[in-house]
N, C-alpha and C. Protein backbone atom coordinates (compact mmCIF):
# COMPACT_ATOMS: atom_id res chain seq x y z
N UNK A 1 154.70 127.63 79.90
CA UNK A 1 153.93 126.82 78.96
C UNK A 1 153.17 125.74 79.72
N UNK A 2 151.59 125.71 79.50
CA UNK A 2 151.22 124.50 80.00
C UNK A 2 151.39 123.11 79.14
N UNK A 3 151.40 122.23 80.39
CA UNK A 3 151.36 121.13 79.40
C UNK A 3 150.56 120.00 80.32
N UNK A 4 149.80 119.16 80.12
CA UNK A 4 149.02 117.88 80.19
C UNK A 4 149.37 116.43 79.83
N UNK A 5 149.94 115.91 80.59
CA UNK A 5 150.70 114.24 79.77
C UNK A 5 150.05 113.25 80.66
N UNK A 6 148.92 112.68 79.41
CA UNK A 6 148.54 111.74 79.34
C UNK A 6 149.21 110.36 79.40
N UNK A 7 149.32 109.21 80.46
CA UNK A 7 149.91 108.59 80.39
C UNK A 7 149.17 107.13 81.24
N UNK A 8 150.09 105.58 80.59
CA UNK A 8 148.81 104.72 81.11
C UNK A 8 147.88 103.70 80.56
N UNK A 9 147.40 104.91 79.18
CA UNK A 9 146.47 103.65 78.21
C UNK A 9 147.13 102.24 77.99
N UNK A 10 145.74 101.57 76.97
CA UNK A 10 146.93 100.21 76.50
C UNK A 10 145.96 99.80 76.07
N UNK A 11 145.96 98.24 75.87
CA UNK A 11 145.19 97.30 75.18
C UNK A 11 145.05 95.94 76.86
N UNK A 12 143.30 96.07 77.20
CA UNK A 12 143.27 95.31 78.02
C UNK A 12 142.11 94.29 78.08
N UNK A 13 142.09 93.00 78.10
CA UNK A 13 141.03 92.67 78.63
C UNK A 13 139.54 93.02 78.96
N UNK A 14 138.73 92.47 78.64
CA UNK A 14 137.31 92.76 79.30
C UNK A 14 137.32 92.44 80.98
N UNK A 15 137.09 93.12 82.38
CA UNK A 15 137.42 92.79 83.40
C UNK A 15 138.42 93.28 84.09
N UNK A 16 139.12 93.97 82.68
CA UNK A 16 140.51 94.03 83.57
C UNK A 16 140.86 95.73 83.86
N UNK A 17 141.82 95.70 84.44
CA UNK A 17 141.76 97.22 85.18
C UNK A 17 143.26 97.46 84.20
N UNK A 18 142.97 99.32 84.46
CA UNK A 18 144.31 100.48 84.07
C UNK A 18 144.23 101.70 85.25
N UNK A 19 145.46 102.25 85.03
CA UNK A 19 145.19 103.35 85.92
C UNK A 19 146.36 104.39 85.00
N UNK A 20 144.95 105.22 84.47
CA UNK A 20 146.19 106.59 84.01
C UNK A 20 146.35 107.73 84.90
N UNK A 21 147.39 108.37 84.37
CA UNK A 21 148.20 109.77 84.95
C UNK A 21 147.98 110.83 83.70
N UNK A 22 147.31 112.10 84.53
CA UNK A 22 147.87 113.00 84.13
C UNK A 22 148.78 113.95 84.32
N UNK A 23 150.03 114.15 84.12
CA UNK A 23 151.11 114.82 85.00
C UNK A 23 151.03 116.61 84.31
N UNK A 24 150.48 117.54 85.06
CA UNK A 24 150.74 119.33 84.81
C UNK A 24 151.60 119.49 84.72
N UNK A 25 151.62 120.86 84.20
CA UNK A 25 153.16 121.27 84.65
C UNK A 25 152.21 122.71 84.26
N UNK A 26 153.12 124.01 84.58
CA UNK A 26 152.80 125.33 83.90
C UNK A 26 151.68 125.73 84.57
N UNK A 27 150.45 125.27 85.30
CA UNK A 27 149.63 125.92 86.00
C UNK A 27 149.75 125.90 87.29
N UNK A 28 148.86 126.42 88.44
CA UNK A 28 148.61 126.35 90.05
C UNK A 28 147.61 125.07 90.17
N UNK A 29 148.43 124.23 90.09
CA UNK A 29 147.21 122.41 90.07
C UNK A 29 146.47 122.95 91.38
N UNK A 30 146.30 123.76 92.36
CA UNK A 30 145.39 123.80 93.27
C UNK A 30 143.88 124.38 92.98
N UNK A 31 144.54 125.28 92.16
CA UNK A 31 143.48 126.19 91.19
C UNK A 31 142.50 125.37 90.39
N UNK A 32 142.36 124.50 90.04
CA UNK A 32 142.18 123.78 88.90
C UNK A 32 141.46 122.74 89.40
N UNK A 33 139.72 122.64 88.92
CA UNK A 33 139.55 121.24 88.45
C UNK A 33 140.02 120.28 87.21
N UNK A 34 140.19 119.39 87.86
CA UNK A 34 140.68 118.58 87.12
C UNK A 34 139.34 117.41 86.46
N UNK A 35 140.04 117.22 85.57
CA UNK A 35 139.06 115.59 84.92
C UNK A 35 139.19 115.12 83.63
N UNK A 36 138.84 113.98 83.39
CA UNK A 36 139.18 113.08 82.58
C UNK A 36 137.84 112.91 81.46
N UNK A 37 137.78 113.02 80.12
CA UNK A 37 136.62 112.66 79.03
C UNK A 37 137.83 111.84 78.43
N UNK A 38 136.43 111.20 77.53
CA UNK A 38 137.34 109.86 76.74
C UNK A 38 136.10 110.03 75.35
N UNK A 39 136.49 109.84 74.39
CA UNK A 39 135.82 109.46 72.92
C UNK A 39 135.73 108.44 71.84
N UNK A 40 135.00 107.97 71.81
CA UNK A 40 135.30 107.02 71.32
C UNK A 40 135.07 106.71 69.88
N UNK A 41 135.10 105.94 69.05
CA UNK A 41 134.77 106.49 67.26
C UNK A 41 134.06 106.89 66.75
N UNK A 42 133.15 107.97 66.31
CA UNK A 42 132.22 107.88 65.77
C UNK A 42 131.33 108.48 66.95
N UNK A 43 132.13 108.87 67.86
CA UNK A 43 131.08 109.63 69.00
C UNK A 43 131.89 110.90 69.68
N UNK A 44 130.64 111.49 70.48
CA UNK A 44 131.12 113.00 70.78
C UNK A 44 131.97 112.60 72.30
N UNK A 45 133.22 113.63 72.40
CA UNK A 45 133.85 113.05 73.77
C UNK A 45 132.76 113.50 74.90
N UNK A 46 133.04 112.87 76.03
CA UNK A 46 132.19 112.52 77.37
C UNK A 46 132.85 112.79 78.41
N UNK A 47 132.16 113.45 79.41
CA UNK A 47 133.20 112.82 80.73
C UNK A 47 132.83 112.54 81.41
N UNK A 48 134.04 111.88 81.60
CA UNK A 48 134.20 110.72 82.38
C UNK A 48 134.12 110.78 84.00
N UNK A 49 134.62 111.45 84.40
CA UNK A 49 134.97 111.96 86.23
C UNK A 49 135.66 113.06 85.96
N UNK A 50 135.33 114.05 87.33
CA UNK A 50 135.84 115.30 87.24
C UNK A 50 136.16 115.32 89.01
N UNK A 51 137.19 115.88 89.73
CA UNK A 51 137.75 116.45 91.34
C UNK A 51 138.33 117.51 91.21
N UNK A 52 137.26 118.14 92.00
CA UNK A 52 137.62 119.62 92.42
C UNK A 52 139.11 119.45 93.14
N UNK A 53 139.66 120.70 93.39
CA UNK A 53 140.87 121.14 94.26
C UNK A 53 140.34 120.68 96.04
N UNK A 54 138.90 120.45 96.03
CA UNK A 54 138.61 120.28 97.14
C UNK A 54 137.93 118.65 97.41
N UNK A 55 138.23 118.32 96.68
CA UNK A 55 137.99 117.04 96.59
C UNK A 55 136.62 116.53 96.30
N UNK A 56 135.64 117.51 95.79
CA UNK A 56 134.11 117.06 95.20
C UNK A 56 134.47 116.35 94.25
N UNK A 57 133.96 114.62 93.64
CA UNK A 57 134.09 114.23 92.13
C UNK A 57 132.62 114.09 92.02
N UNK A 58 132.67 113.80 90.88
CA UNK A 58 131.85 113.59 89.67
C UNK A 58 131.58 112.58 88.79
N UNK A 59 131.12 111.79 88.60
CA UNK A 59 131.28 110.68 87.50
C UNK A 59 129.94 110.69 86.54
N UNK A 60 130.44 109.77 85.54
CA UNK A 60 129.19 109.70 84.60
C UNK A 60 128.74 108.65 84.75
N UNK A 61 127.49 107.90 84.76
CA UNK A 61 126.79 106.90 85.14
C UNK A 61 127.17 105.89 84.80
N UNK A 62 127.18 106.12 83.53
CA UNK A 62 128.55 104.39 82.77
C UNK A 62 129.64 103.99 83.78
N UNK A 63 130.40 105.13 84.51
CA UNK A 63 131.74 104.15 85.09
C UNK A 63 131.38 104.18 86.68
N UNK A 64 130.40 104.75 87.15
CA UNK A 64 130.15 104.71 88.56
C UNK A 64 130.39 103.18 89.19
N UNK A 65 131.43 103.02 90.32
CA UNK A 65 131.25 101.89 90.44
C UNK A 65 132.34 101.17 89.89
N UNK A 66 132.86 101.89 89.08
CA UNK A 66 133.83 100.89 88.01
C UNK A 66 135.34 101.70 88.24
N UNK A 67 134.92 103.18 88.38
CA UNK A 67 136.27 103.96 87.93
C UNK A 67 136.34 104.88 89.39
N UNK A 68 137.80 105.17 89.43
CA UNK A 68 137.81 105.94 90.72
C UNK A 68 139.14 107.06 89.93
N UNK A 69 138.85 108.58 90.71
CA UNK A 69 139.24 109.50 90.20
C UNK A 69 139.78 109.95 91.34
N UNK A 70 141.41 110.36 91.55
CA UNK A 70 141.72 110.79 92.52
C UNK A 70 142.99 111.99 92.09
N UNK A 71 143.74 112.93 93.19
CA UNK A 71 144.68 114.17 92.95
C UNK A 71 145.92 114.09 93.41
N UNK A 72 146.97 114.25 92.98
CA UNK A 72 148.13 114.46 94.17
C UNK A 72 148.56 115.53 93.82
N UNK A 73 147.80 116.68 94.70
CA UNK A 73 148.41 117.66 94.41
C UNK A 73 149.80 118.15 94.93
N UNK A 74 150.56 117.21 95.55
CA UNK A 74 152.06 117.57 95.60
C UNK A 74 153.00 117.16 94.27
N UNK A 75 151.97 116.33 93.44
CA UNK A 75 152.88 115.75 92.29
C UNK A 75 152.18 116.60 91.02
N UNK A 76 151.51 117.66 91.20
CA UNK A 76 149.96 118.16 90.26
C UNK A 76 149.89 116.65 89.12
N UNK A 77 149.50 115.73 89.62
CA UNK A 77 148.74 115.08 88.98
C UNK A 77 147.77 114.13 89.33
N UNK A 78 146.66 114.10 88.64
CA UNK A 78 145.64 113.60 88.83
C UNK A 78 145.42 111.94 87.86
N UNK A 79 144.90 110.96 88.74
CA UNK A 79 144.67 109.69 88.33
C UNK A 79 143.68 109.19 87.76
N UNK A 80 143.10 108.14 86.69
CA UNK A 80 142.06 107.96 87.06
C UNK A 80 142.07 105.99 87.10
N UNK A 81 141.68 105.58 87.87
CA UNK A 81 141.82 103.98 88.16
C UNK A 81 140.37 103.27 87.59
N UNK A 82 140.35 102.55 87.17
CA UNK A 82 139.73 101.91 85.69
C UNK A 82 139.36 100.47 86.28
N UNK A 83 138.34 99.85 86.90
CA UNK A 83 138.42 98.82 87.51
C UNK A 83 137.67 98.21 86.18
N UNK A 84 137.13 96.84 86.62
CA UNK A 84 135.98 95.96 85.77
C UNK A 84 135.94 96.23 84.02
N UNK A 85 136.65 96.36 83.21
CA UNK A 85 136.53 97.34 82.30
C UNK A 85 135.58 96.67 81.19
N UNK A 86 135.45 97.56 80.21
CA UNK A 86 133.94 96.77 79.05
C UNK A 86 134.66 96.99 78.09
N UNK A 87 134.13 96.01 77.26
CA UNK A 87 134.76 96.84 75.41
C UNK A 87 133.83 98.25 75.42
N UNK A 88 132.87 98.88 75.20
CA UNK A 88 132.45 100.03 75.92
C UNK A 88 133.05 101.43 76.47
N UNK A 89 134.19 100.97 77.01
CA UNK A 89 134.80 102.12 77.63
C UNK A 89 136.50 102.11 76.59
N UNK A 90 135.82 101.59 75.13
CA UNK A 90 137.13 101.62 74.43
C UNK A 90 137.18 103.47 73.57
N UNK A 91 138.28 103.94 74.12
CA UNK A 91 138.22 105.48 73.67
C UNK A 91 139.91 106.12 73.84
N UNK A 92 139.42 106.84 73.24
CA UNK A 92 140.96 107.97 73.75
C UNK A 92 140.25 109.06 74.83
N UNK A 93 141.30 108.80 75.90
CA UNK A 93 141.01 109.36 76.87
C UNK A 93 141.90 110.75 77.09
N UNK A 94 141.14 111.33 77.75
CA UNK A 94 141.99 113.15 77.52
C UNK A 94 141.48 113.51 79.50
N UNK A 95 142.72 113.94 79.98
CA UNK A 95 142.53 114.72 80.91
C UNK A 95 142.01 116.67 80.74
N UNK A 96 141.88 116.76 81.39
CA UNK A 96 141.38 118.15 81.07
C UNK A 96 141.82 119.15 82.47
N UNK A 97 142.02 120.70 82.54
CA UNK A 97 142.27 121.41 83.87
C UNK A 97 141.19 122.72 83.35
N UNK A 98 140.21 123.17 84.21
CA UNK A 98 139.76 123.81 84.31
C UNK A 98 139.93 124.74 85.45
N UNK A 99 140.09 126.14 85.22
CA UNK A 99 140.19 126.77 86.53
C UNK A 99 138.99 126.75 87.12
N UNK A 100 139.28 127.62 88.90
CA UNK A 100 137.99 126.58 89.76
C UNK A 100 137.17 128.66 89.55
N UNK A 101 137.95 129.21 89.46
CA UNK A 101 137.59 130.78 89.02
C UNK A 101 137.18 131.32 88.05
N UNK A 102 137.79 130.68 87.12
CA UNK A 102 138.00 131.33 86.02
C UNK A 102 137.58 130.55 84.31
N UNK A 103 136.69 130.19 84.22
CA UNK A 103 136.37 128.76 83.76
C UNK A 103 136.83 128.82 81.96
N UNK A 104 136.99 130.05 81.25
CA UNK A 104 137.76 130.25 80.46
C UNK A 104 139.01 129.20 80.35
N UNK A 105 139.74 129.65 81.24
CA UNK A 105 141.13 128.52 81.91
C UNK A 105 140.71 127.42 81.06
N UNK A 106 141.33 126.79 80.36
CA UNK A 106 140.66 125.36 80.15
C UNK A 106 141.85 124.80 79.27
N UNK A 107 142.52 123.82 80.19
CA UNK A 107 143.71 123.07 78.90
C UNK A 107 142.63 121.69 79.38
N UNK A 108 144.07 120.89 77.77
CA UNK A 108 143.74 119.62 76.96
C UNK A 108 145.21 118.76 77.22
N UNK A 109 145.23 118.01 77.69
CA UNK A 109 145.94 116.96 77.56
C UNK A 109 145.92 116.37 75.93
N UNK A 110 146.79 115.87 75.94
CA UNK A 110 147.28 114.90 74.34
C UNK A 110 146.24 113.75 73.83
N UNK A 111 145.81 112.98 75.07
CA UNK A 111 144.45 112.20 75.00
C UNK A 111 146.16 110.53 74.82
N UNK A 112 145.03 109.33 75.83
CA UNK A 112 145.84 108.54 75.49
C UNK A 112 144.81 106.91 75.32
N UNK A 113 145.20 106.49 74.43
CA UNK A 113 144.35 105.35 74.00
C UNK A 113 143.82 104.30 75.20
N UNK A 114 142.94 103.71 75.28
CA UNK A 114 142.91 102.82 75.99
C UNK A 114 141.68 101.64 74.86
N UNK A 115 142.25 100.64 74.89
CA UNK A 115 141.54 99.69 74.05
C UNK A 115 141.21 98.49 75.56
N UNK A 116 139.79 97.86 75.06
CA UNK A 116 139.08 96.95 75.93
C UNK A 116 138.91 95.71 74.42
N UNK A 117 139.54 94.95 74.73
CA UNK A 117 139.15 93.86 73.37
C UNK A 117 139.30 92.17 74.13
N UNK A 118 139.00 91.21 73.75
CA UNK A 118 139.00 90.10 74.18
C UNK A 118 140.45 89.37 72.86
């Protein structure tokens, strides 16, 4: 069984940093890009940063600069570190695994809140 655990969100500050986990289980985490979309109310989900098995990322222009996306593939899980933060980047955030072959492949993490409020 696969599974995706989202873990990490919270309620933070404008400025202030998070760093979530997504912990696998059930797939070949080598196989697999990995990455993170987030949604926020009333809008379509986005993503956010994506790292290949080979370490290519990806980001979306909003967090360039702000967010860093990294792998441990001895732990199959993938991070994503949340610097400077905005009310803006207030969403439920969802990791995602895509195979790097097979692009069908495609799990969902649970998605985990992250609130930016003053």
């Amino acid at each position: 069984q696969v599974q995706l655990v989202g873990s990490g969100g919270g309620l933070v500050q404008p400025g202030g940093s998070l760093r979530l986990s997504c912990e696998t289980s059930g797939i070949i985490f080598s196989f697999y890009t990995m990455a993170w979309h987030r949604q926020a109310p009333g809008k379509q989900r986005e993503l956010v940063a994506s790292i290949t098995s080979g370490g290519a990322i990806i980001f979306a222009d909003s967090v360039k600069g702000r967010f860093t996306i990294s792998r441990d593939n001895s732990k199959n899980t993938v991070y994503l570190q949340m610097n400077s933060l905005r009310l803006e980047d207030t969403a439920v955030y969802y990791c995602n695994a895509e195979h790097k072959f097979y692009s069908q492949l495609i799990y969902w993490g649970q998605g985990t809140q992250v609130t930016v409020s003053s």
